[in-house]
N, C-alpha and C. Protein backbone atom coordinates (compact mmCIF):
# COMPACT_ATOMS: atom_id res chain seq x y z
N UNK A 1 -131.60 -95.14 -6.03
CA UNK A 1 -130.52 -94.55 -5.25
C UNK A 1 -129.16 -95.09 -5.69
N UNK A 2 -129.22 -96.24 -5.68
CA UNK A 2 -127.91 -97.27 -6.43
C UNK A 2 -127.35 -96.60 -7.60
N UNK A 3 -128.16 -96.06 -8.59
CA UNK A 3 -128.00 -95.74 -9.88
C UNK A 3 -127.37 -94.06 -9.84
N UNK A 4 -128.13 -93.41 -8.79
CA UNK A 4 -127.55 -92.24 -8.35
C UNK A 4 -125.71 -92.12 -8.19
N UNK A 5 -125.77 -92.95 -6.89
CA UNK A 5 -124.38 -92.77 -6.96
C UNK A 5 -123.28 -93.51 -7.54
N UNK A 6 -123.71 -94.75 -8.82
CA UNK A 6 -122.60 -95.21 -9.75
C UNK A 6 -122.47 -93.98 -10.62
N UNK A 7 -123.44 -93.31 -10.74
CA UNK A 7 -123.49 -92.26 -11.74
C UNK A 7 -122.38 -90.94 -11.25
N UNK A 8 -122.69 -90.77 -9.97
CA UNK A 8 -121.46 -89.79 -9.22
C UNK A 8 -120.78 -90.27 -9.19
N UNK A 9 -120.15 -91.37 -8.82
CA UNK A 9 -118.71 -91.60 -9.07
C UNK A 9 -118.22 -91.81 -10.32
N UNK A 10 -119.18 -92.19 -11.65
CA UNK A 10 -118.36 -92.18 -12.79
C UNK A 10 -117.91 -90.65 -12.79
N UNK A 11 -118.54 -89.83 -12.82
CA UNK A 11 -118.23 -88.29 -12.56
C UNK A 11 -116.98 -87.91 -12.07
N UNK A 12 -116.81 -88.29 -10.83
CA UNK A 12 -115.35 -88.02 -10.35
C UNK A 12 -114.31 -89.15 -10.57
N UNK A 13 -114.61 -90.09 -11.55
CA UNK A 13 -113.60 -90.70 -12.07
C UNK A 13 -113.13 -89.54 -13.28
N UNK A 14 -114.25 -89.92 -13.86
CA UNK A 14 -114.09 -88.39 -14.95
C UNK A 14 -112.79 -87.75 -14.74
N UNK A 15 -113.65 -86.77 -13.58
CA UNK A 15 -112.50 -85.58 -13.22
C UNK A 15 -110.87 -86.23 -12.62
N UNK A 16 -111.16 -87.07 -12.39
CA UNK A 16 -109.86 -87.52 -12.02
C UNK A 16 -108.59 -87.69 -13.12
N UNK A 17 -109.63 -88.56 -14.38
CA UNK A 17 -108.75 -88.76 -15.36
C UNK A 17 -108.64 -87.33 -16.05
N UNK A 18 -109.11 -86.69 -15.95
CA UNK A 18 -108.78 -85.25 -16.50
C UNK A 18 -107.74 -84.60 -15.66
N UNK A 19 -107.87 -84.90 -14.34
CA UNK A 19 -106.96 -84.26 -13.33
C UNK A 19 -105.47 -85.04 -13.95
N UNK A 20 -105.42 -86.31 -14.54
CA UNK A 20 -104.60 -86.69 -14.83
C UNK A 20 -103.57 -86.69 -15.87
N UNK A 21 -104.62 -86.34 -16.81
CA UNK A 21 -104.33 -85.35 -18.32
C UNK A 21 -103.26 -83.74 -17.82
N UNK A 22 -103.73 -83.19 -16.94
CA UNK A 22 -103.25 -82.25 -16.59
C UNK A 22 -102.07 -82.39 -15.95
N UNK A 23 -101.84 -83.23 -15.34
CA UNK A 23 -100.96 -83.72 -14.29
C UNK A 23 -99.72 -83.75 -15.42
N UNK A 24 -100.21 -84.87 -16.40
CA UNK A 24 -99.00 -85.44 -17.35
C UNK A 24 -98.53 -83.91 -18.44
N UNK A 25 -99.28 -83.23 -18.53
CA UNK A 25 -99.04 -82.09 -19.18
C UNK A 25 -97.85 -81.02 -18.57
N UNK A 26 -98.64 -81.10 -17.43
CA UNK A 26 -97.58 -80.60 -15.93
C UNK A 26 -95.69 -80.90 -15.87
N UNK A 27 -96.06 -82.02 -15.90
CA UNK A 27 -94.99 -82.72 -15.41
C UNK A 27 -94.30 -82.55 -17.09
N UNK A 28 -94.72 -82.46 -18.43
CA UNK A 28 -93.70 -82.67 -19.09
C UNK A 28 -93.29 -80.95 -19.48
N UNK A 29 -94.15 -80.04 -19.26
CA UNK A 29 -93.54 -78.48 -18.95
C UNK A 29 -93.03 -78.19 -18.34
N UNK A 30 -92.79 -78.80 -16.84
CA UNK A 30 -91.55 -78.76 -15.83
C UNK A 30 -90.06 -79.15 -16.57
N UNK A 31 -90.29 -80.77 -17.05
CA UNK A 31 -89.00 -80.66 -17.84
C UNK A 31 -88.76 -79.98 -18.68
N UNK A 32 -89.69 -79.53 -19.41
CA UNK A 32 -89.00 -78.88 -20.64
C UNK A 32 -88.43 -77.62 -20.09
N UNK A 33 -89.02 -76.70 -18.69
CA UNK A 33 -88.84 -75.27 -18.74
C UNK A 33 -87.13 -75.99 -18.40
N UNK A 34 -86.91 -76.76 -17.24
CA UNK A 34 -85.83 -76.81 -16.14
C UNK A 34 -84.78 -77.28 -17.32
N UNK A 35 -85.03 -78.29 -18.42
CA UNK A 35 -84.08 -78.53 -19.23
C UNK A 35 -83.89 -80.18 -18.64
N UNK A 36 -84.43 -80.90 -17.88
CA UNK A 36 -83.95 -82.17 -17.20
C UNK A 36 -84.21 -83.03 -18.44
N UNK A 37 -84.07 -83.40 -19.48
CA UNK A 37 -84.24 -84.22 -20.62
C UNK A 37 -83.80 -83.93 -21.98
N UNK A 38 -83.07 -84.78 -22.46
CA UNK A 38 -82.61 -83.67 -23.38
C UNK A 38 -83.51 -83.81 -24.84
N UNK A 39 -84.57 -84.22 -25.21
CA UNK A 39 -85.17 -84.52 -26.25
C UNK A 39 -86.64 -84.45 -25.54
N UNK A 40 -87.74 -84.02 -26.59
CA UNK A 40 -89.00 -84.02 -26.54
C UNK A 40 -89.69 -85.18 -26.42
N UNK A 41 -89.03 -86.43 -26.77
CA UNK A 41 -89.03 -87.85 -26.99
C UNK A 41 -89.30 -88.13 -25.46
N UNK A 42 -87.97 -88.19 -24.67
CA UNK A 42 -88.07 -88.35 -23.77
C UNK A 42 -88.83 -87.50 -22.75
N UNK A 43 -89.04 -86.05 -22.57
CA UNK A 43 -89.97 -85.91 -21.55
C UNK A 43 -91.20 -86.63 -21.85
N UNK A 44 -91.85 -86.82 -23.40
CA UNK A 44 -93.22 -87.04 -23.03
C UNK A 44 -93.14 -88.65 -23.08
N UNK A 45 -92.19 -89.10 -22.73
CA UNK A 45 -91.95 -90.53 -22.60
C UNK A 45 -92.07 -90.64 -20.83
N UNK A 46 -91.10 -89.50 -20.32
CA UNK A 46 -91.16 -89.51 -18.82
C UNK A 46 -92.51 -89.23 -18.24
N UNK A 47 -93.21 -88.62 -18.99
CA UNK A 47 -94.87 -87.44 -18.39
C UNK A 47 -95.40 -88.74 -18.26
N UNK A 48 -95.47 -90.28 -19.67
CA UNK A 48 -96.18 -90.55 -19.27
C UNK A 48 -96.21 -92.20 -18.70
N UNK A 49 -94.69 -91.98 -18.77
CA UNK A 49 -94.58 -93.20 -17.75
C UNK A 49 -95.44 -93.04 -16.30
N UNK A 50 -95.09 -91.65 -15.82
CA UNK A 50 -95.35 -91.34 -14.72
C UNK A 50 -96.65 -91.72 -14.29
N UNK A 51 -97.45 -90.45 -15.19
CA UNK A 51 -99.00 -91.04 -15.19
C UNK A 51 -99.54 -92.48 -15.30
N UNK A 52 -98.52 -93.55 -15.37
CA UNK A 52 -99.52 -94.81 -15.69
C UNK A 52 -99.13 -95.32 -14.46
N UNK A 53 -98.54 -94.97 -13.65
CA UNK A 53 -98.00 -95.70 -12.73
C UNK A 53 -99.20 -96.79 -12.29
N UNK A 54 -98.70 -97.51 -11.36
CA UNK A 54 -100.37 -98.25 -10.95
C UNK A 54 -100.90 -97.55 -9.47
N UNK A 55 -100.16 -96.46 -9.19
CA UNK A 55 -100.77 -95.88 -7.92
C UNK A 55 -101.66 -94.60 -8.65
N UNK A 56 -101.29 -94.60 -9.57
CA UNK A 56 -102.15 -93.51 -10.04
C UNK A 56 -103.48 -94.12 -10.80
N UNK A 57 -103.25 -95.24 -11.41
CA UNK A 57 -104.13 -96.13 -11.91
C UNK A 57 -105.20 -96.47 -10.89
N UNK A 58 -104.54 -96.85 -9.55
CA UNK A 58 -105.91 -96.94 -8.79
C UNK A 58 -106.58 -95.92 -8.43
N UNK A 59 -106.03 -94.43 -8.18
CA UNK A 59 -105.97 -93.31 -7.76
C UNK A 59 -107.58 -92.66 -8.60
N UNK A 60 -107.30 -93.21 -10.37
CA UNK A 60 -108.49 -93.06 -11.27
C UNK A 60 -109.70 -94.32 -10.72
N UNK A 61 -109.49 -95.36 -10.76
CA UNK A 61 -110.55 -96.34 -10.60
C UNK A 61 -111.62 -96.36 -9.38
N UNK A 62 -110.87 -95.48 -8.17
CA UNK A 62 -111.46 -95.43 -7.07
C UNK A 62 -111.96 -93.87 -7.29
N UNK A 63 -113.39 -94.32 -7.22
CA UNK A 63 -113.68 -92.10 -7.06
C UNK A 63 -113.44 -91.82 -5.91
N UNK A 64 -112.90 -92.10 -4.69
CA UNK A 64 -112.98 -91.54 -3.76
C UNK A 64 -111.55 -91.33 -3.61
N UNK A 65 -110.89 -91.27 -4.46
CA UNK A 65 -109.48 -90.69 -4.24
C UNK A 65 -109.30 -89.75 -5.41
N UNK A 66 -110.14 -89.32 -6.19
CA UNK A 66 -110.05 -88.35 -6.80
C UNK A 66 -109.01 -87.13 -6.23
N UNK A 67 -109.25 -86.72 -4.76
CA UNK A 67 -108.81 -85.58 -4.67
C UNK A 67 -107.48 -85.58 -4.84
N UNK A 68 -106.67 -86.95 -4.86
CA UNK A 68 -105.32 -86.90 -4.61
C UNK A 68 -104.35 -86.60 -5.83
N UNK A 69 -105.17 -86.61 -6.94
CA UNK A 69 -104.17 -86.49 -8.26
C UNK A 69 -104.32 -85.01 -8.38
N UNK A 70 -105.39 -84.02 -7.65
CA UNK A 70 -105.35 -82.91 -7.60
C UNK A 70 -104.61 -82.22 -6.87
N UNK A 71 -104.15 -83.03 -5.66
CA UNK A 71 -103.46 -82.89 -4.82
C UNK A 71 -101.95 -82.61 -5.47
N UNK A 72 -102.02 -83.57 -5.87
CA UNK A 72 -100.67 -83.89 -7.23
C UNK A 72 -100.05 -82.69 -7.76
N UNK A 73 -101.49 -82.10 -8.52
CA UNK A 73 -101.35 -81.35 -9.60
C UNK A 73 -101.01 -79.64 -8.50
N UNK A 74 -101.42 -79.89 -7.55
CA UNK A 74 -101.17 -78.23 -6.52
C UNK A 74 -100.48 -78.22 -6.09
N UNK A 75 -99.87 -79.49 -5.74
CA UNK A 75 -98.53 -79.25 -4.92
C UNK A 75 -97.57 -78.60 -5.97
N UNK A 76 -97.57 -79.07 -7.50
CA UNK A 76 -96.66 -78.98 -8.25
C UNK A 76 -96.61 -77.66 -8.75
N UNK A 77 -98.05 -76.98 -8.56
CA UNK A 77 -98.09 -75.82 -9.05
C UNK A 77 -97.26 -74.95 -8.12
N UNK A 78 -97.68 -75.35 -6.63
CA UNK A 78 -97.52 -74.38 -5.81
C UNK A 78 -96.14 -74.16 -5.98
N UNK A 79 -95.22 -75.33 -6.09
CA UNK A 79 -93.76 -75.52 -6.37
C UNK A 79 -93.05 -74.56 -7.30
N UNK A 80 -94.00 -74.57 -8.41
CA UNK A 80 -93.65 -73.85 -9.72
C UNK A 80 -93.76 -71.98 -9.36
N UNK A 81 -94.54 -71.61 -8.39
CA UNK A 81 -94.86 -70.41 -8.27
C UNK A 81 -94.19 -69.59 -7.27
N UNK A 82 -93.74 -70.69 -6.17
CA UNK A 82 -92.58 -70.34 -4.67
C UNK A 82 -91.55 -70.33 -5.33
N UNK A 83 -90.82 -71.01 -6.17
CA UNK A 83 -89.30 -71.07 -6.45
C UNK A 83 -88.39 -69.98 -7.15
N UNK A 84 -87.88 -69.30 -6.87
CA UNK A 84 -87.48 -68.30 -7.92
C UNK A 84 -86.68 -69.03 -9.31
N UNK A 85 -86.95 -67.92 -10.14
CA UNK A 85 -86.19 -68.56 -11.16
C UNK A 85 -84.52 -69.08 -11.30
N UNK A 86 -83.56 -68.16 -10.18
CA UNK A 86 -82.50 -67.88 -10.26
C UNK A 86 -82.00 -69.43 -9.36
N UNK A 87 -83.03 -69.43 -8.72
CA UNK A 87 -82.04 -70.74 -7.88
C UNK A 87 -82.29 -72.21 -8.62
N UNK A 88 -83.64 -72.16 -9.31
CA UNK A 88 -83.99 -73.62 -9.71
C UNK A 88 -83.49 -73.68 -10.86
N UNK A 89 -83.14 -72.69 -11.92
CA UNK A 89 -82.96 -72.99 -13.18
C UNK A 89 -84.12 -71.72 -14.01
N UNK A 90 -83.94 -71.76 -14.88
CA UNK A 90 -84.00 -70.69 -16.10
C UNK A 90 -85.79 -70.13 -15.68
């Protein structure tokens, strides 16, 4: 049984760090669409400062917070899909 669920939670560590891959991908296509950086250097310098943070670091180590970097990743979407183009930028 023990072996069962180290095995599920490596799983949703997994997905987490993938959720996190996505996240940092996220976050450096936001800058690039909005223009907030002025070099490629720096957004994916910003994407991945972000991602290492250590709240996100624990966020991966604990499977039971998996859901929150997904959380992450929907809020940002949802953001990206409510906003019109005209008020936020291009």
């Amino acid at each position: 049984m023990y072996g069962i669920i180290q095995y599920a939670a490596s799983l949703l560590r997994s997905v987490a760090i993938i959720l996190l891959i996505f996240t940092g991908y996220y976050i450096y296509t936001l800058t690039q669409k909005y223009a907030l950086m002025e070099s490629q250097a720096q957004r994916i310098t910003f994407s991945l400062l972000l991602c290492m943070l250590p709240s996100f670091q624990v966020y991966i180590a604990w499977a039971s917070c998996f859901p929150y970097i997904a959380a992450i990743l929907l809020a940002g979407a949802s953001y990206r899909w409510s906003v019109k183009p005209s008020v936020a930028g291009p």
